[in-house]
C-alpha atoms as a PDB file:
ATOM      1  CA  UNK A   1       0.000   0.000   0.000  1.00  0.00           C
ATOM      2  CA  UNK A   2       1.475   3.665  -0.893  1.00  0.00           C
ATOM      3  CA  UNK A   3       0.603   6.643   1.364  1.00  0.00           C
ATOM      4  CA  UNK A   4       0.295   9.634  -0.306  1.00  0.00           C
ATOM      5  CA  UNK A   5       2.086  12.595   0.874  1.00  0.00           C
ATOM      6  CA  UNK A   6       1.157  16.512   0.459  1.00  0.00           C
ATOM      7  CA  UNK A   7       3.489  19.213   1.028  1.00  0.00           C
ATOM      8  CA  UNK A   8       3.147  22.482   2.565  1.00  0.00           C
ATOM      9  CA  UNK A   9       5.033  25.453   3.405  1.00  0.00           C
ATOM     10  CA  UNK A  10       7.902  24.446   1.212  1.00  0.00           C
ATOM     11  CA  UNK A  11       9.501  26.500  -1.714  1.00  0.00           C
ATOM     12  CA  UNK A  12      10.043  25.180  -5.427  1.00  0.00           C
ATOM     13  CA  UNK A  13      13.660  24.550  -5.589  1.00  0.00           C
ATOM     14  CA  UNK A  14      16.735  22.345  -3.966  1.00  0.00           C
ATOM     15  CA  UNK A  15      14.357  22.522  -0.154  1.00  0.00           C
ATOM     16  CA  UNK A  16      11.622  21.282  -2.011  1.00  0.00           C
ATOM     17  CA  UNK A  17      13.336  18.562  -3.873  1.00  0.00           C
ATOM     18  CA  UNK A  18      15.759  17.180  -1.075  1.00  0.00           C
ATOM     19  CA  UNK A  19      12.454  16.913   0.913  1.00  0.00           C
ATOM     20  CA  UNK A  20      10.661  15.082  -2.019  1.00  0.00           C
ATOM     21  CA  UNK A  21      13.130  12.355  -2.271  1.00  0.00           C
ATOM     22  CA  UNK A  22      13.849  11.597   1.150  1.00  0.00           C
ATOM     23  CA  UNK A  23      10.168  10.880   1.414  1.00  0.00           C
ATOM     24  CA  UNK A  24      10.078   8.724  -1.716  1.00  0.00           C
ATOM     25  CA  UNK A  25      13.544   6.643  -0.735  1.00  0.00           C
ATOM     26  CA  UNK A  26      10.571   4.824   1.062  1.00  0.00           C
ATOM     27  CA  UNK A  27       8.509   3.290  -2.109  1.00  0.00           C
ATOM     28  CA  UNK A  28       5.842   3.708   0.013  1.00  0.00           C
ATOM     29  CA  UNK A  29       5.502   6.887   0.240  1.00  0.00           C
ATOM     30  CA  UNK A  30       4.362   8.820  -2.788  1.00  0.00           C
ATOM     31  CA  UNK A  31       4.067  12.865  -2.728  1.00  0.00           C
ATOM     32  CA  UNK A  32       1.217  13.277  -4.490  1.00  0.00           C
ATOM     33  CA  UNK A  33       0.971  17.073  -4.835  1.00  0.00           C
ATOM     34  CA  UNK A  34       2.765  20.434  -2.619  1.00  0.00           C
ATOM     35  CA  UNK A  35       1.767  23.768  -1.617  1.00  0.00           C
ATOM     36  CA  UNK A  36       2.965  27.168  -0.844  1.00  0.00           C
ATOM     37  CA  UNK A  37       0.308  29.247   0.025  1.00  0.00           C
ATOM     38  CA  UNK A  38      -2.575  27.817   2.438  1.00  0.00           C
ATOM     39  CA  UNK A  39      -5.568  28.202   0.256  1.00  0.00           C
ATOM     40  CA  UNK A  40      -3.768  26.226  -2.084  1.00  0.00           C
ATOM     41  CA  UNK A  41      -2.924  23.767  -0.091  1.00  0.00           C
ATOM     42  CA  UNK A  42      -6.267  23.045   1.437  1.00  0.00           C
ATOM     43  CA  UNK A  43      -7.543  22.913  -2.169  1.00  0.00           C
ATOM     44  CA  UNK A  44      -5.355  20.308  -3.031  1.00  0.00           C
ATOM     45  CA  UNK A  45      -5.939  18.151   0.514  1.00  0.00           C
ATOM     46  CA  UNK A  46      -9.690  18.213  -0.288  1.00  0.00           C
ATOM     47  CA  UNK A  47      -9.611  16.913  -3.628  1.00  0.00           C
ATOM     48  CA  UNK A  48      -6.487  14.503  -3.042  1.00  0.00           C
ATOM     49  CA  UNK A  49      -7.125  13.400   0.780  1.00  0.00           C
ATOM     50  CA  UNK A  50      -3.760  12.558   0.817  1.00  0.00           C
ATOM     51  CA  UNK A  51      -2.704  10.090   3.544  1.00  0.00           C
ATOM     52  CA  UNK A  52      -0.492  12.183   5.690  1.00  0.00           C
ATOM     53  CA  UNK A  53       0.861  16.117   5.455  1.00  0.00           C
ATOM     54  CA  UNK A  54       4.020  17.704   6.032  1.00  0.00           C
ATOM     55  CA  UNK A  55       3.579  21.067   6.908  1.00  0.00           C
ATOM     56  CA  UNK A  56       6.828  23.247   7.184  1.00  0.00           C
ATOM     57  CA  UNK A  57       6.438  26.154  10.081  1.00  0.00           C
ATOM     58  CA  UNK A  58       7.731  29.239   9.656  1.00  0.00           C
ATOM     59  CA  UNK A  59      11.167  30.073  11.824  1.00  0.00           C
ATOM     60  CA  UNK A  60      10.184  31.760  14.630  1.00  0.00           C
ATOM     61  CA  UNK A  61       6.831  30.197  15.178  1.00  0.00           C
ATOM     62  CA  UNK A  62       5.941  29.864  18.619  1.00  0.00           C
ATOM     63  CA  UNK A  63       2.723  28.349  18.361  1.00  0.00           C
ATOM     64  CA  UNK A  64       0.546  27.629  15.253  1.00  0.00           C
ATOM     65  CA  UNK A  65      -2.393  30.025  16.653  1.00  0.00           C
ATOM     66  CA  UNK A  66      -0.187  32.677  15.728  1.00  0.00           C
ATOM     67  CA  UNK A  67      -0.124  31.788  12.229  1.00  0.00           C
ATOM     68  CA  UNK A  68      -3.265  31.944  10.708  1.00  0.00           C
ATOM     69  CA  UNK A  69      -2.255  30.244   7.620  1.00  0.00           C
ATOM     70  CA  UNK A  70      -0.402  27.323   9.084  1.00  0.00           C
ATOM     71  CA  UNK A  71      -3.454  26.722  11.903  1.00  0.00           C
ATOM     72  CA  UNK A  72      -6.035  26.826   8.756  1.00  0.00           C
ATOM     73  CA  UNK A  73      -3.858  24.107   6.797  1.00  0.00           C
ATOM     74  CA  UNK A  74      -3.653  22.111  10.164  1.00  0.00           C
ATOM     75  CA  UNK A  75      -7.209  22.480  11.301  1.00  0.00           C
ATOM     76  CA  UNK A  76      -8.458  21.687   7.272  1.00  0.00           C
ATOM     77  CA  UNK A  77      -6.507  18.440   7.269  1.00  0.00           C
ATOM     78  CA  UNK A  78      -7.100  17.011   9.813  1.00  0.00           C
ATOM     79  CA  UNK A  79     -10.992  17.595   9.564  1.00  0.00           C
ATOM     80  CA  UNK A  80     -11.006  15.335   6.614  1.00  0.00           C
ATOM     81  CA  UNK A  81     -12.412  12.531   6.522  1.00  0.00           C
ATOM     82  CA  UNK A  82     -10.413  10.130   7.189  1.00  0.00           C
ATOM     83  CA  UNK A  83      -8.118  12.893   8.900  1.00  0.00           C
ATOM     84  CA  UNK A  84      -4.751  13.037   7.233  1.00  0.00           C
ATOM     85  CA  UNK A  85      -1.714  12.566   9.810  1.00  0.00           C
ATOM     86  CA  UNK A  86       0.495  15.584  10.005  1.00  0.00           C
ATOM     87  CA  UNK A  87       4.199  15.947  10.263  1.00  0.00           C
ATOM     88  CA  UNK A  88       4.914  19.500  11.875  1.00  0.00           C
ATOM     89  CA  UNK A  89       8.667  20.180   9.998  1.00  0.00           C
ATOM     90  CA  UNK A  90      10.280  23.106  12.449  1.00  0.00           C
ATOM     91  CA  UNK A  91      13.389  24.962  11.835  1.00  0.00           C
ATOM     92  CA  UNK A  92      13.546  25.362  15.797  1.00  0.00           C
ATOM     93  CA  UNK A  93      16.691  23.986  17.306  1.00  0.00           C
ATOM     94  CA  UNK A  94      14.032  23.698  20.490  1.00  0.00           C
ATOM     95  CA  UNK A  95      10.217  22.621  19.444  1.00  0.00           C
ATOM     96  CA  UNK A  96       8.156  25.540  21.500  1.00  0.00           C
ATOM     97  CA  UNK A  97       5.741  24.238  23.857  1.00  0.00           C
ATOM     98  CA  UNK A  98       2.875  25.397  22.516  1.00  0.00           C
ATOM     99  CA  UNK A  99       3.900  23.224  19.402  1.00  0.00           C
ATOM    100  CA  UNK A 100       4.952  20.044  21.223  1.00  0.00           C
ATOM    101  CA  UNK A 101       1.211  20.017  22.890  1.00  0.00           C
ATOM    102  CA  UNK A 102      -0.469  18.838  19.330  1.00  0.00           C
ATOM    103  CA  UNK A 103       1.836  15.424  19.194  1.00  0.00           C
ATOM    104  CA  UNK A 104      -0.765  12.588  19.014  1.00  0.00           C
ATOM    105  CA  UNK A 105       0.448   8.956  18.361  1.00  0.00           C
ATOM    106  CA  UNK A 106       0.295   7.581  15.637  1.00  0.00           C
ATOM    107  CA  UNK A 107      -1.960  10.718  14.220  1.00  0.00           C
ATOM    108  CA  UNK A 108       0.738  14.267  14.683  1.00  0.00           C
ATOM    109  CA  UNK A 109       4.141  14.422  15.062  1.00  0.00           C
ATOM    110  CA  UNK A 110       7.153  17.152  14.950  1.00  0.00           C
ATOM    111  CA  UNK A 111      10.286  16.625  13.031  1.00  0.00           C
ATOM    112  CA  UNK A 112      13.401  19.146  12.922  1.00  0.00           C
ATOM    113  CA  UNK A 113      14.045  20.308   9.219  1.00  0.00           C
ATOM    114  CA  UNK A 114      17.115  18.009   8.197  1.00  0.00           C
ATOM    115  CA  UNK A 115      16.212  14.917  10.516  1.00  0.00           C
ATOM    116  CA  UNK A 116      15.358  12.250   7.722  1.00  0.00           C
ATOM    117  CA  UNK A 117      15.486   9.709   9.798  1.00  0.00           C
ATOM    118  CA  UNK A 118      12.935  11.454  12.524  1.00  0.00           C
ATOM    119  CA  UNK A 119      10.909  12.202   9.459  1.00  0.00           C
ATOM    120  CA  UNK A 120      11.094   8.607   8.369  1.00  0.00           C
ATOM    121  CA  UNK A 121       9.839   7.448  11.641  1.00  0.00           C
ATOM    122  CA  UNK A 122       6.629   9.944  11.738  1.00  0.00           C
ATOM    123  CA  UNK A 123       5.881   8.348   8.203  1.00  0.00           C
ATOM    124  CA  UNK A 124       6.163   4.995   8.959  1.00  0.00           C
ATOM    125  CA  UNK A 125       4.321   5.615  12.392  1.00  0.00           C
ATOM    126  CA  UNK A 126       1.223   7.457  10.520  1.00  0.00           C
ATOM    127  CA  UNK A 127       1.161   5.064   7.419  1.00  0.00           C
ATOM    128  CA  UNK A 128       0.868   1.770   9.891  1.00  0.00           C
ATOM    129  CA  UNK A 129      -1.903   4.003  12.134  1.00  0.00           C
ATOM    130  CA  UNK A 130      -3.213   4.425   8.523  1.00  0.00           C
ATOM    131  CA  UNK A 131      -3.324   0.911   7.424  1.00  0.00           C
ATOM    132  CA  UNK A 132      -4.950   0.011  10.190  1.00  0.00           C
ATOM    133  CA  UNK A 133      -8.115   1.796   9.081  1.00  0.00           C
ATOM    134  CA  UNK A 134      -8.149   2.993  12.739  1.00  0.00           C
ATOM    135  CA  UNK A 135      -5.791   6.677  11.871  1.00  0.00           C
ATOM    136  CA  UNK A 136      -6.628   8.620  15.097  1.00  0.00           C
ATOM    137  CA  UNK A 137      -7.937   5.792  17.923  1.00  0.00           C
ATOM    138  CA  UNK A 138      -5.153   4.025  19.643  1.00  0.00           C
ATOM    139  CA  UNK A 139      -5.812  -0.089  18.863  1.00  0.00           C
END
């Protein structure tokens, strides 16, 4: 089974594409589609329902309530149905607190930007909640 993977909060170039790969090293994971802006992005999660997002905060971001943009990208996709999972990318050397409080098993987690093998994990942990037709209930 492939999970597909949307984007968000990402630029077009090298960022973009280093990102894109080390997702698909894994054949299965498949990025299906990536976003810039948030209205974009929660155009494309409606139509594609992709398994899980990665959503890129901004540097700096303290909590997601003080980004508009980023809160309406989380809020939309995980109000799909099924919910997609969500990988929070973070510049931060140090996740904030008010960040760290939206980890859910299995469902949400937070990766440092440049930790492929962090990222890997949240995947693989999301794609098995996933495939287990249960993506948000522990078993």
């Amino acid at each position: 089974m492939v999970m597909t993977v949307l984007v968000v909060g990402v630029p077009d170039g090298e960022q973009l594409e280093l990102l894109r790969s080390g997702i698909q090293r894994n054949p299965h994971f498949q990025v299906v589609s990536h976003a810039h802006d948030p209205a974009v992005a929660l155009a494309h999660a409606r139509v594609l329902l992709p398994d899980i997002t990665v959503l890129a905060l901004p540097a700096g971001l303290d909590s997601i309530d003080s980004d508009a943009g980023v809160l309406r990208v989380f809020r939309g996709v995980r109000d799909l149905d099924p919910p997609s999972g969500v990988v929070l990318r973070t510049a931060a050397t140090r996740v904030p607190r008010a960040v760290s409080g939206l980890m859910v098993e299995g469902a949400v987690h937070i990766v440092r930007e440049g930790d492929h093998e962090a990222l890997t994990r949240a995947l693989r942990t999301i794609g098995l909640r996933r495939a287990s037709c249960d993506p948000d209930e522990m078993p």
